[in-house]
C-alpha atoms as a PDB file:
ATOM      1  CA  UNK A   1      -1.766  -1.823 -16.547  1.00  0.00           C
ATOM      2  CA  UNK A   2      -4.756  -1.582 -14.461  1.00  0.00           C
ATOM      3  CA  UNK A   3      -5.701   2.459 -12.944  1.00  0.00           C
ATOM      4  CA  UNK A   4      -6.076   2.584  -9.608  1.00  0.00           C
ATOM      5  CA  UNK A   5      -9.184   2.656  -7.625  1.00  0.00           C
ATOM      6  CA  UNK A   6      -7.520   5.348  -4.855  1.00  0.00           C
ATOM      7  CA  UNK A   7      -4.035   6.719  -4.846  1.00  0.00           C
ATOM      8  CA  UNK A   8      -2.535   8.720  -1.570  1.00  0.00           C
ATOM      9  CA  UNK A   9       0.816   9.622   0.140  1.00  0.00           C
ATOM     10  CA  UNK A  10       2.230   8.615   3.032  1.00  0.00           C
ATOM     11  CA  UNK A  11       4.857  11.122   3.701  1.00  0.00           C
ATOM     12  CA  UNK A  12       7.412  10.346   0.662  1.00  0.00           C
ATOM     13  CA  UNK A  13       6.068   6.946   0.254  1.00  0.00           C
ATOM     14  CA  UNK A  14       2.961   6.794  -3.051  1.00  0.00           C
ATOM     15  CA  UNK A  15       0.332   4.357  -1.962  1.00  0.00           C
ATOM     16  CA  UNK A  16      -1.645   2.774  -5.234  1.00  0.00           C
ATOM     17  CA  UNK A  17      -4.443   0.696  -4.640  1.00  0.00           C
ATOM     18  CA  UNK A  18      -5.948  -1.717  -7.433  1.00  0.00           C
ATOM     19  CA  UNK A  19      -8.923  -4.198  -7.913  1.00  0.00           C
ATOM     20  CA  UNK A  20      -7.233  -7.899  -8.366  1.00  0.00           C
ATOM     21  CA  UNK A  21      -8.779 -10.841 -10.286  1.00  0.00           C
ATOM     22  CA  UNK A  22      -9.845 -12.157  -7.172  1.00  0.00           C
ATOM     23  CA  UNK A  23     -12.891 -11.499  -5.012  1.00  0.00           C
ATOM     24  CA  UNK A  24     -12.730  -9.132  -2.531  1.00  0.00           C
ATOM     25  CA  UNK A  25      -9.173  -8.471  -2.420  1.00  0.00           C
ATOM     26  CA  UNK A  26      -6.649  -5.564  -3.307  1.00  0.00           C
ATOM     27  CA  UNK A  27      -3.210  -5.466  -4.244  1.00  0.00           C
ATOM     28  CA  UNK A  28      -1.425  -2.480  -2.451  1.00  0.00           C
ATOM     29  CA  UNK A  29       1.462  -0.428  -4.318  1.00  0.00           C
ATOM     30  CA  UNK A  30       3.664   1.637  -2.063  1.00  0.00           C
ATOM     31  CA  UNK A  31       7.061   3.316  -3.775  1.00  0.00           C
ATOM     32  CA  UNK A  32       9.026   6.364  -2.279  1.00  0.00           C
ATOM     33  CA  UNK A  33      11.297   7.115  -5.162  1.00  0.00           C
ATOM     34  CA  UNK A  34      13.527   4.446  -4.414  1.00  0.00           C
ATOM     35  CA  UNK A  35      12.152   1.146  -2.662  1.00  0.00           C
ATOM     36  CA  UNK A  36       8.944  -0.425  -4.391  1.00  0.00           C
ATOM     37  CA  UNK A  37       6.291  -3.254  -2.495  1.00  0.00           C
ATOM     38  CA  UNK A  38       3.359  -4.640  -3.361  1.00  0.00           C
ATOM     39  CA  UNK A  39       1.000  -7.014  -1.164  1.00  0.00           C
ATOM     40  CA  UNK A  40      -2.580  -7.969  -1.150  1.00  0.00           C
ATOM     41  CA  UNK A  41      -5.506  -7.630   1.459  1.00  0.00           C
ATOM     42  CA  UNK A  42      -9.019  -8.154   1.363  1.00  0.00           C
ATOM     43  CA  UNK A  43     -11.543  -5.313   1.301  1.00  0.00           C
ATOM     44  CA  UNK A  44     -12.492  -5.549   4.670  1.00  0.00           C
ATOM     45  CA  UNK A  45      -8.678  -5.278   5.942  1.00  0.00           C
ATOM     46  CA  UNK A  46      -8.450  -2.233   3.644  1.00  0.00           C
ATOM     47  CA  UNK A  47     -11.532  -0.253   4.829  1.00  0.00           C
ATOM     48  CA  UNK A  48     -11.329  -1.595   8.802  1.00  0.00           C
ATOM     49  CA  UNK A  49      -7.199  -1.429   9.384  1.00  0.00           C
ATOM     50  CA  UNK A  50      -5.801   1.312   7.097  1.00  0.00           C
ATOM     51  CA  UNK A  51      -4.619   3.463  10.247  1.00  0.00           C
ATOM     52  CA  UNK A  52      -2.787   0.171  10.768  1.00  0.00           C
ATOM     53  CA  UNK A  53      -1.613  -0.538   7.404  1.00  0.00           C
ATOM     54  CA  UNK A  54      -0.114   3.163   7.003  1.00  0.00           C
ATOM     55  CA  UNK A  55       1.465   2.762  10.450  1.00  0.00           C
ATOM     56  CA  UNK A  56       3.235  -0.521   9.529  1.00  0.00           C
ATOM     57  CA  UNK A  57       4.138   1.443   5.757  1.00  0.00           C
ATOM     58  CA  UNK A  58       5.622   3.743   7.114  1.00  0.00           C
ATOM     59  CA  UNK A  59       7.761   1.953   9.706  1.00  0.00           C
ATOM     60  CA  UNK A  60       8.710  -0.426   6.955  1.00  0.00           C
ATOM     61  CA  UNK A  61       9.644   2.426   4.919  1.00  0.00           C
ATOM     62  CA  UNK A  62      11.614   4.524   7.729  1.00  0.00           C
ATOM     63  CA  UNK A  63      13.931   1.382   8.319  1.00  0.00           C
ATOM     64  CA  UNK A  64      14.363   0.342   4.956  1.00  0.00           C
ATOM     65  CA  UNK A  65      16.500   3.519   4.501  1.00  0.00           C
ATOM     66  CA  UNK A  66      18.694   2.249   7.364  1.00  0.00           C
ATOM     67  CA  UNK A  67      19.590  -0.754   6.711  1.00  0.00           C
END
């Protein structure tokens, strides 16, 4: 398994972020003990919509717990 290139929290939730075998694009880790995703997005997403990205994280994160 691959280290990853940055690593952060988001409130309880561990973001991972690793280089993929494709060009220009990420796969993004997110786990908060007890729910794990993964998706991709390319570079530019990743440097120009984070603030976006966290938002919808932690939204997805927040409701997962209610449902």
């Amino acid at each position: 398994m691959s280290e990853p290139i940055e690593s952060y929290k988001l409130g309880k939730v561990q973001v991972s972020v690793f280089e993929t075998d494709r060009p220009n694009k990420l796969r993004i880790e997110c786990f908060d003990g007890e729910f794990k995703s993964e998706f991709t997005a390319s570079e530019y997403e990743f440097t120009n919509y984070r603030r976006l990205m966290n938002q919808r994280i932690t939204q997805a994160y927040a409701s997962a717990g209610t449902e």
